[in-house]
PDB file of N, CA and C in Angstrom:
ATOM      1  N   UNK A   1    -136.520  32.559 121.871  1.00  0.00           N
ATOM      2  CA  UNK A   1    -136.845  33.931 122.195  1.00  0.00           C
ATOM      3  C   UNK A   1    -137.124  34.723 120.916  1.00  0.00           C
ATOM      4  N   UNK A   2    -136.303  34.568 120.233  1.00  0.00           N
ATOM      5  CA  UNK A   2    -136.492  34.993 118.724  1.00  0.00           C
ATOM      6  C   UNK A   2    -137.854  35.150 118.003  1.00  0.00           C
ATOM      7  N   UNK A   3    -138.260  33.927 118.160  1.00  0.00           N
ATOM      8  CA  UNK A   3    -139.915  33.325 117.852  1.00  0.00           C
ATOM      9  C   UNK A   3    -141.134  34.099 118.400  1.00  0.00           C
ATOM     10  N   UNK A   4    -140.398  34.394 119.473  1.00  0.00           N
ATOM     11  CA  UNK A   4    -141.149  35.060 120.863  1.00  0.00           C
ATOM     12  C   UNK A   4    -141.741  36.576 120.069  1.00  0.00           C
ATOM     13  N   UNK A   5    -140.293  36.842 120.227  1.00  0.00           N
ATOM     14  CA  UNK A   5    -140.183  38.495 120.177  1.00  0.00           C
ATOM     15  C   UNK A   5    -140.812  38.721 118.221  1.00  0.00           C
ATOM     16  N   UNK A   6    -140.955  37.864 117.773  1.00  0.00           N
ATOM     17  CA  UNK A   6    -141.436  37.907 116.129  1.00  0.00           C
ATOM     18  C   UNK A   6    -142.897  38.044 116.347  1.00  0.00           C
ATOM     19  N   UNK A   7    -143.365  36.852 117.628  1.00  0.00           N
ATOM     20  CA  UNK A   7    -144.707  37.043 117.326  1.00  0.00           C
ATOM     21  C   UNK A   7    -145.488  38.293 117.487  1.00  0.00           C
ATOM     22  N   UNK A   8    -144.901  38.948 118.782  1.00  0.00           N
ATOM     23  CA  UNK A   8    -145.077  40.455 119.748  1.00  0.00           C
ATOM     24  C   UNK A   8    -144.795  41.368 118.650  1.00  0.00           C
ATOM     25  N   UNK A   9    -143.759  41.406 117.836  1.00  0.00           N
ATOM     26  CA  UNK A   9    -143.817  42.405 117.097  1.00  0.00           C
ATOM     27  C   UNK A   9    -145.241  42.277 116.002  1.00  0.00           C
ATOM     28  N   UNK A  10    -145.404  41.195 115.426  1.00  0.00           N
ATOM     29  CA  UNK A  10    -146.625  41.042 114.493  1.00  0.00           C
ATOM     30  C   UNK A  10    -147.893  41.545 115.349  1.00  0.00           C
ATOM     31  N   UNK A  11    -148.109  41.129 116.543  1.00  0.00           N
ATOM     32  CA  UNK A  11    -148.906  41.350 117.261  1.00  0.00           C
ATOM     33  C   UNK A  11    -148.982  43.269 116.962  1.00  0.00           C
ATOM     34  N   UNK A  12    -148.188  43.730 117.573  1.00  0.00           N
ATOM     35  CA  UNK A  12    -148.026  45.354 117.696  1.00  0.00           C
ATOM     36  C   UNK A  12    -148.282  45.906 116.723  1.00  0.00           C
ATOM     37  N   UNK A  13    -148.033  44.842 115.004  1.00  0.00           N
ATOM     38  CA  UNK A  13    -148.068  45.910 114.130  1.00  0.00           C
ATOM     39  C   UNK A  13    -149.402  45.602 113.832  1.00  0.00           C
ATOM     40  N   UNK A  14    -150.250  44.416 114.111  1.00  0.00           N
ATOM     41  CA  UNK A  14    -151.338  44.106 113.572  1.00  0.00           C
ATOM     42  C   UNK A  14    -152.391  44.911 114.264  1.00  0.00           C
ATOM     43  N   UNK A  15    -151.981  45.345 115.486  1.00  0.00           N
ATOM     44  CA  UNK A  15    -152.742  46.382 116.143  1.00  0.00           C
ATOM     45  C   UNK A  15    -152.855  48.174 116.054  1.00  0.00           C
ATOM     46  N   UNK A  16    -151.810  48.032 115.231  1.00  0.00           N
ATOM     47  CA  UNK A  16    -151.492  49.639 115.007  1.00  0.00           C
ATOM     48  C   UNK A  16    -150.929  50.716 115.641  1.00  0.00           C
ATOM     49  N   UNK A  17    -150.288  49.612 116.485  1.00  0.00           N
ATOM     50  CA  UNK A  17    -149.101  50.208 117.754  1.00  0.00           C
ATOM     51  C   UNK A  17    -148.060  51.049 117.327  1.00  0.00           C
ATOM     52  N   UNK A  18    -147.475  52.037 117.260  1.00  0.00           N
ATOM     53  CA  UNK A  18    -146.741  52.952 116.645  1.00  0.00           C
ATOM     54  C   UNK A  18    -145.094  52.736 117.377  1.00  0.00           C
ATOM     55  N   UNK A  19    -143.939  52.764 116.966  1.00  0.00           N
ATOM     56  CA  UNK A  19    -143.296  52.016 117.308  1.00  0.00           C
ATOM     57  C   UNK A  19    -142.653  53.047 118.630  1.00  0.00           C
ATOM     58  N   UNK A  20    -142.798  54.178 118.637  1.00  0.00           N
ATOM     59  CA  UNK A  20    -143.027  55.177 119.825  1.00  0.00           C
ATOM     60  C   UNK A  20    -143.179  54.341 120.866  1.00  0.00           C
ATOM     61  N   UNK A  21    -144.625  54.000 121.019  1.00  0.00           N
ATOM     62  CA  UNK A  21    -145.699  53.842 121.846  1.00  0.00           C
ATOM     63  C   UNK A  21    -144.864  52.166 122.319  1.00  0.00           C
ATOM     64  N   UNK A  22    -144.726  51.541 121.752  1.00  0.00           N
ATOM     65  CA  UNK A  22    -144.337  50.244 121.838  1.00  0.00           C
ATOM     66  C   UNK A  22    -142.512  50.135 122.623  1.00  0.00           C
ATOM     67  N   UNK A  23    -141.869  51.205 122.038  1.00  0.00           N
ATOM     68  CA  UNK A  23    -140.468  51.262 122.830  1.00  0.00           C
ATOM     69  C   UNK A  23    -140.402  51.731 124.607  1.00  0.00           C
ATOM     70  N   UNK A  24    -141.431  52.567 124.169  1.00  0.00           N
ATOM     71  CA  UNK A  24    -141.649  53.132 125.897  1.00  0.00           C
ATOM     72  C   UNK A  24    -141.977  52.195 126.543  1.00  0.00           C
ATOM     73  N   UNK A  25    -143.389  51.476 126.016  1.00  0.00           N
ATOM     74  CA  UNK A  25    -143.805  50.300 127.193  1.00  0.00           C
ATOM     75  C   UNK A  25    -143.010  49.320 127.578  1.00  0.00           C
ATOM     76  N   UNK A  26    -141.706  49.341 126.597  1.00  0.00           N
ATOM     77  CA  UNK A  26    -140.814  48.134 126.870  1.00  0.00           C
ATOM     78  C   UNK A  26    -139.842  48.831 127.621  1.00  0.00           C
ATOM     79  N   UNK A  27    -139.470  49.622 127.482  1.00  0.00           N
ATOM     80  CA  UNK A  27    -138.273  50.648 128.621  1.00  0.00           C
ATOM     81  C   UNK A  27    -139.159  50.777 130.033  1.00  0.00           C
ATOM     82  N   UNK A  28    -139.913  51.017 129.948  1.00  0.00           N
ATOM     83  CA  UNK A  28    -140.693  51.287 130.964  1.00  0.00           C
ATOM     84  C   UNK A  28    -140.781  49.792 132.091  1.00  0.00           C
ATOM     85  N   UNK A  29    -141.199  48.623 131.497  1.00  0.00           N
ATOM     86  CA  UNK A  29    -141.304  47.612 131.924  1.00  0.00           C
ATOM     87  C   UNK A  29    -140.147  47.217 132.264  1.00  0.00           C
ATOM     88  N   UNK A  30    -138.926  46.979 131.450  1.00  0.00           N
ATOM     89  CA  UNK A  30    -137.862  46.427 131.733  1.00  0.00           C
ATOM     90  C   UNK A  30    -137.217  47.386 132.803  1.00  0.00           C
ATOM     91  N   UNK A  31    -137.174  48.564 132.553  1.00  0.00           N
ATOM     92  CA  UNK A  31    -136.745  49.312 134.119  1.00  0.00           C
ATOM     93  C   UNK A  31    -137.496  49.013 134.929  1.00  0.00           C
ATOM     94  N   UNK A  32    -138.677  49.042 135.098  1.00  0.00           N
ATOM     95  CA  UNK A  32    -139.662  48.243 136.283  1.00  0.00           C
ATOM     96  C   UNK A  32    -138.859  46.986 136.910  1.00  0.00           C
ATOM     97  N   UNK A  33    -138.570  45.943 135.980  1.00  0.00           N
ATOM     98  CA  UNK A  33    -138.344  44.715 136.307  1.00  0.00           C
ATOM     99  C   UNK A  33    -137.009  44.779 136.986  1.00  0.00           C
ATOM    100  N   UNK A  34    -135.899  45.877 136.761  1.00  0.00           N
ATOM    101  CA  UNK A  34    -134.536  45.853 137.080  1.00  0.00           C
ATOM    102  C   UNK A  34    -134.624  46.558 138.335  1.00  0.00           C
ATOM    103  N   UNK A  35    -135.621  47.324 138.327  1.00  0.00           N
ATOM    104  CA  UNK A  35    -135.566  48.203 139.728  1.00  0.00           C
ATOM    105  C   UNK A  35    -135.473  47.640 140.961  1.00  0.00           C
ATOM    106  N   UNK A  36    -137.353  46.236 140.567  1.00  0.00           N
ATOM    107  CA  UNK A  36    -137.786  45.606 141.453  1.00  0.00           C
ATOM    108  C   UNK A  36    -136.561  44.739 141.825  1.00  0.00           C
ATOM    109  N   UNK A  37    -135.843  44.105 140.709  1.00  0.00           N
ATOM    110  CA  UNK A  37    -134.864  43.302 141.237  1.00  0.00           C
ATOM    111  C   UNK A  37    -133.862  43.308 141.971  1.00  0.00           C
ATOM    112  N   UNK A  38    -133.621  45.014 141.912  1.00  0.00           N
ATOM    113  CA  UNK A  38    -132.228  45.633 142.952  1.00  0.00           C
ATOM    114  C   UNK A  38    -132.855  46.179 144.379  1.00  0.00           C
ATOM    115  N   UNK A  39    -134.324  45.832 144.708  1.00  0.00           N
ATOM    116  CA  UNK A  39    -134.951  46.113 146.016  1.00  0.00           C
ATOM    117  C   UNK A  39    -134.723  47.637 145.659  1.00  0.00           C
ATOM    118  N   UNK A  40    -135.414  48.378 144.716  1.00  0.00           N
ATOM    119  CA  UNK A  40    -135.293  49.747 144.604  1.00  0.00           C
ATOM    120  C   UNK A  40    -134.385  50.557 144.635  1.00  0.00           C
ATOM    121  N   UNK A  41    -132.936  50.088 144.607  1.00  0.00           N
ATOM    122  CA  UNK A  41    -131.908  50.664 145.036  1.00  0.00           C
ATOM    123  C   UNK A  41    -131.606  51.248 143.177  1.00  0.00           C
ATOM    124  N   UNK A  42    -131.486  52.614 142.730  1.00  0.00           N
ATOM    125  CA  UNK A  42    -131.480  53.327 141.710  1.00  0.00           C
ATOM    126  C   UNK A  42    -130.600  53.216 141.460  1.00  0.00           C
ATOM    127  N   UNK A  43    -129.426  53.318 141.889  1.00  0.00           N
ATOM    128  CA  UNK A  43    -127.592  53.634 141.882  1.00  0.00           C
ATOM    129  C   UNK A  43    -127.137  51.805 140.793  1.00  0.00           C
ATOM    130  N   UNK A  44    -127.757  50.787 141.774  1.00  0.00           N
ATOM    131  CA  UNK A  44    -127.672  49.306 141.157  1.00  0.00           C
ATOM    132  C   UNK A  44    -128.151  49.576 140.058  1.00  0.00           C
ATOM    133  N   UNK A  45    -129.737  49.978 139.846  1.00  0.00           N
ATOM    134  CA  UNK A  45    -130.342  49.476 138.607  1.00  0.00           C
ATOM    135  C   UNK A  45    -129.811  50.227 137.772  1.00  0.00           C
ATOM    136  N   UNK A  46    -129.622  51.742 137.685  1.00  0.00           N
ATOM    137  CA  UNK A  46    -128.842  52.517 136.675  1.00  0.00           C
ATOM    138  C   UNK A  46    -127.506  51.985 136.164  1.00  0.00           C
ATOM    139  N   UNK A  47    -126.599  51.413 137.105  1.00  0.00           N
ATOM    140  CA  UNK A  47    -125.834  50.627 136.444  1.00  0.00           C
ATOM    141  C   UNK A  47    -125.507  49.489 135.620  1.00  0.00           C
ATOM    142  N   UNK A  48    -126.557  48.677 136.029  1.00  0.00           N
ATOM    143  CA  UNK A  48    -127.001  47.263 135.192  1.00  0.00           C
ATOM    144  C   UNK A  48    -127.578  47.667 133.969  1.00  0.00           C
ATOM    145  N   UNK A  49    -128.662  49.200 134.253  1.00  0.00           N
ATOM    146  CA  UNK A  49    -128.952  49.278 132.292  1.00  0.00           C
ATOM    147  C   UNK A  49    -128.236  49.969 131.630  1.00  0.00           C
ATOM    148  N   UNK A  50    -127.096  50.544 132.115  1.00  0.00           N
ATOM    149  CA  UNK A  50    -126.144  50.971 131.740  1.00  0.00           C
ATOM    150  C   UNK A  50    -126.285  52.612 131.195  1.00  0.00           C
ATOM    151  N   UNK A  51    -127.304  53.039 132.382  1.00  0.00           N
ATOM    152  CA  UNK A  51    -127.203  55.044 132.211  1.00  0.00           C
ATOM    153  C   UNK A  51    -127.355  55.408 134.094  1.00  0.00           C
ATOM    154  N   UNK A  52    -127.228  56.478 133.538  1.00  0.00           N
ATOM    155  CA  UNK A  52    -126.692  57.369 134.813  1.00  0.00           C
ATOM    156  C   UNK A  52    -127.684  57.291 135.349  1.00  0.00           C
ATOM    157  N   UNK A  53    -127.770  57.508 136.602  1.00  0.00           N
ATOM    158  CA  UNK A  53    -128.805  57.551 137.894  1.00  0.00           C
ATOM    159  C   UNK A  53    -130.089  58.515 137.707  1.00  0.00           C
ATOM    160  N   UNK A  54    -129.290  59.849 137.394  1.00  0.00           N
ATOM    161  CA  UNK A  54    -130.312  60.889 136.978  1.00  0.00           C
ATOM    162  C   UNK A  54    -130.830  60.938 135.668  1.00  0.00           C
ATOM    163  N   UNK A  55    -130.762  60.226 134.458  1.00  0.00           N
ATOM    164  CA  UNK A  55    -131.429  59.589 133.576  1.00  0.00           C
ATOM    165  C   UNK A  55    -132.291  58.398 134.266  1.00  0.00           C
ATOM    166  N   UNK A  56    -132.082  57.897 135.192  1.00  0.00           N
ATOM    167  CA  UNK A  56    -133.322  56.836 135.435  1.00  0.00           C
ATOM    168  C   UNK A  56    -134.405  56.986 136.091  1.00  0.00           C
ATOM    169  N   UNK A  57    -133.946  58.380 137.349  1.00  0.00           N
ATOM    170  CA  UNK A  57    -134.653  59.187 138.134  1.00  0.00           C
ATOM    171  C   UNK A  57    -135.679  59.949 136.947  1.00  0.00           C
ATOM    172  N   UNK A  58    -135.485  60.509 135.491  1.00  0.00           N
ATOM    173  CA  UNK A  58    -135.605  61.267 134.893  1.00  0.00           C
ATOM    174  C   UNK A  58    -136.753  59.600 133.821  1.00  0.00           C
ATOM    175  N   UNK A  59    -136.155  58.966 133.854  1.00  0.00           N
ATOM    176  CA  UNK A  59    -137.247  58.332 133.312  1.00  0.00           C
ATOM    177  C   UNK A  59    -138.404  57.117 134.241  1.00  0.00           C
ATOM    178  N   UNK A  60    -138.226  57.610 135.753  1.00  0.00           N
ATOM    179  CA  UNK A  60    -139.298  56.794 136.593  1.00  0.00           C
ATOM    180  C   UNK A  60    -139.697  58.174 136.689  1.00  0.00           C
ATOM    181  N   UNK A  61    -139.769  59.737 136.433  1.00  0.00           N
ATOM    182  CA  UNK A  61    -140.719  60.503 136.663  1.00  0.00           C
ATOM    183  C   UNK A  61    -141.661  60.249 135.459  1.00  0.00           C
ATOM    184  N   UNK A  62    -141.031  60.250 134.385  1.00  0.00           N
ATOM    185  CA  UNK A  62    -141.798  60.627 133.426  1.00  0.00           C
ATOM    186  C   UNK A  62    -142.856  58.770 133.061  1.00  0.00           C
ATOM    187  N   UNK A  63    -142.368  58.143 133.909  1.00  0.00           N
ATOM    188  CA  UNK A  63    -142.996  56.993 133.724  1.00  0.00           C
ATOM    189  C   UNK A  63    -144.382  56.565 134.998  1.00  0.00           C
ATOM    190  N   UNK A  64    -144.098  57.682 135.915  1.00  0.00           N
ATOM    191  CA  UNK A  64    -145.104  57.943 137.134  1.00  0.00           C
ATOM    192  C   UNK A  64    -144.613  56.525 137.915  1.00  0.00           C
ATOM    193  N   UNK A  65    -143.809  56.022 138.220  1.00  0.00           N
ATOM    194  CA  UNK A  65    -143.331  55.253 138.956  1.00  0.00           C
ATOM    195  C   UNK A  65    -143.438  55.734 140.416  1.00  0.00           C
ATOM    196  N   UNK A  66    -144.233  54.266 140.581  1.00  0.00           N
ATOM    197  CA  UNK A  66    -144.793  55.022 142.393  1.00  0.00           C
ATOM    198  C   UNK A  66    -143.759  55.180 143.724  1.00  0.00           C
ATOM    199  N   UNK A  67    -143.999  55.636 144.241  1.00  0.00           N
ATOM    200  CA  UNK A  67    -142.915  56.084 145.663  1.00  0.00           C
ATOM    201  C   UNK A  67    -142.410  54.411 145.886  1.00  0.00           C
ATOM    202  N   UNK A  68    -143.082  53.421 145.577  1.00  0.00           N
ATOM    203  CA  UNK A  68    -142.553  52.176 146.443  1.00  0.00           C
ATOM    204  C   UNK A  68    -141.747  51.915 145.600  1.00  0.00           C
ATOM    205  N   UNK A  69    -141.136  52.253 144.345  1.00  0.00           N
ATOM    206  CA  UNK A  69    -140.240  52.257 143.201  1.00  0.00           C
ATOM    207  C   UNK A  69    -138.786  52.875 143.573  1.00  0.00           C
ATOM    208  N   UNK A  70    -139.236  53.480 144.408  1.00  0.00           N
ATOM    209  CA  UNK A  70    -138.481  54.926 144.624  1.00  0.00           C
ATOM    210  C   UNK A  70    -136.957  54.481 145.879  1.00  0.00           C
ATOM    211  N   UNK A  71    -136.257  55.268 146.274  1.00  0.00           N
ATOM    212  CA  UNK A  71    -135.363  54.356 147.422  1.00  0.00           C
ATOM    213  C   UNK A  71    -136.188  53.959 148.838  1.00  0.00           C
ATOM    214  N   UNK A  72    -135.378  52.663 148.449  1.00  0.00           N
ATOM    215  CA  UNK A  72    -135.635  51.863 150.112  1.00  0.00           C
ATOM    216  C   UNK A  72    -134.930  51.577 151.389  1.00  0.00           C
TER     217      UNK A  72
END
């Protein structure tokens, strides 16, 4: 994984990815991936990444996370 995550970073910097721009898409994704995995249930996934509910609510707005994201 190590190897992995070395190449992605070279990748990002060789592109001129700003490290801003590059933390969001990865917060963004990995809450994606935890959401999908708890069948949308917010209360689960906020706990597994370890912040409060209304911090996650607060970052699927600002991430435009679609209604099917949203509770099920």
């Amino acid at each position: 994984m190590r190897d992995q995550l070395e190449a992605l970073v070279n990748q990002l910097v060789g592109r001129g990815i700003l490290l801003n721009e590059a933390l969001q898409e990865f917060e963004k994704r990995f809450i994606r991936k935890t959401l999908d995995s708890h069948g949308g249930n917010q209360l689960r996934t906020a706990k597994v990444l370890g912040i409060h509910r209304n911090t996650l609510s607060r970052k699927m707005d600002l991430y435009k996370f679609s209604r099917n994201h949203r509770r099920r």
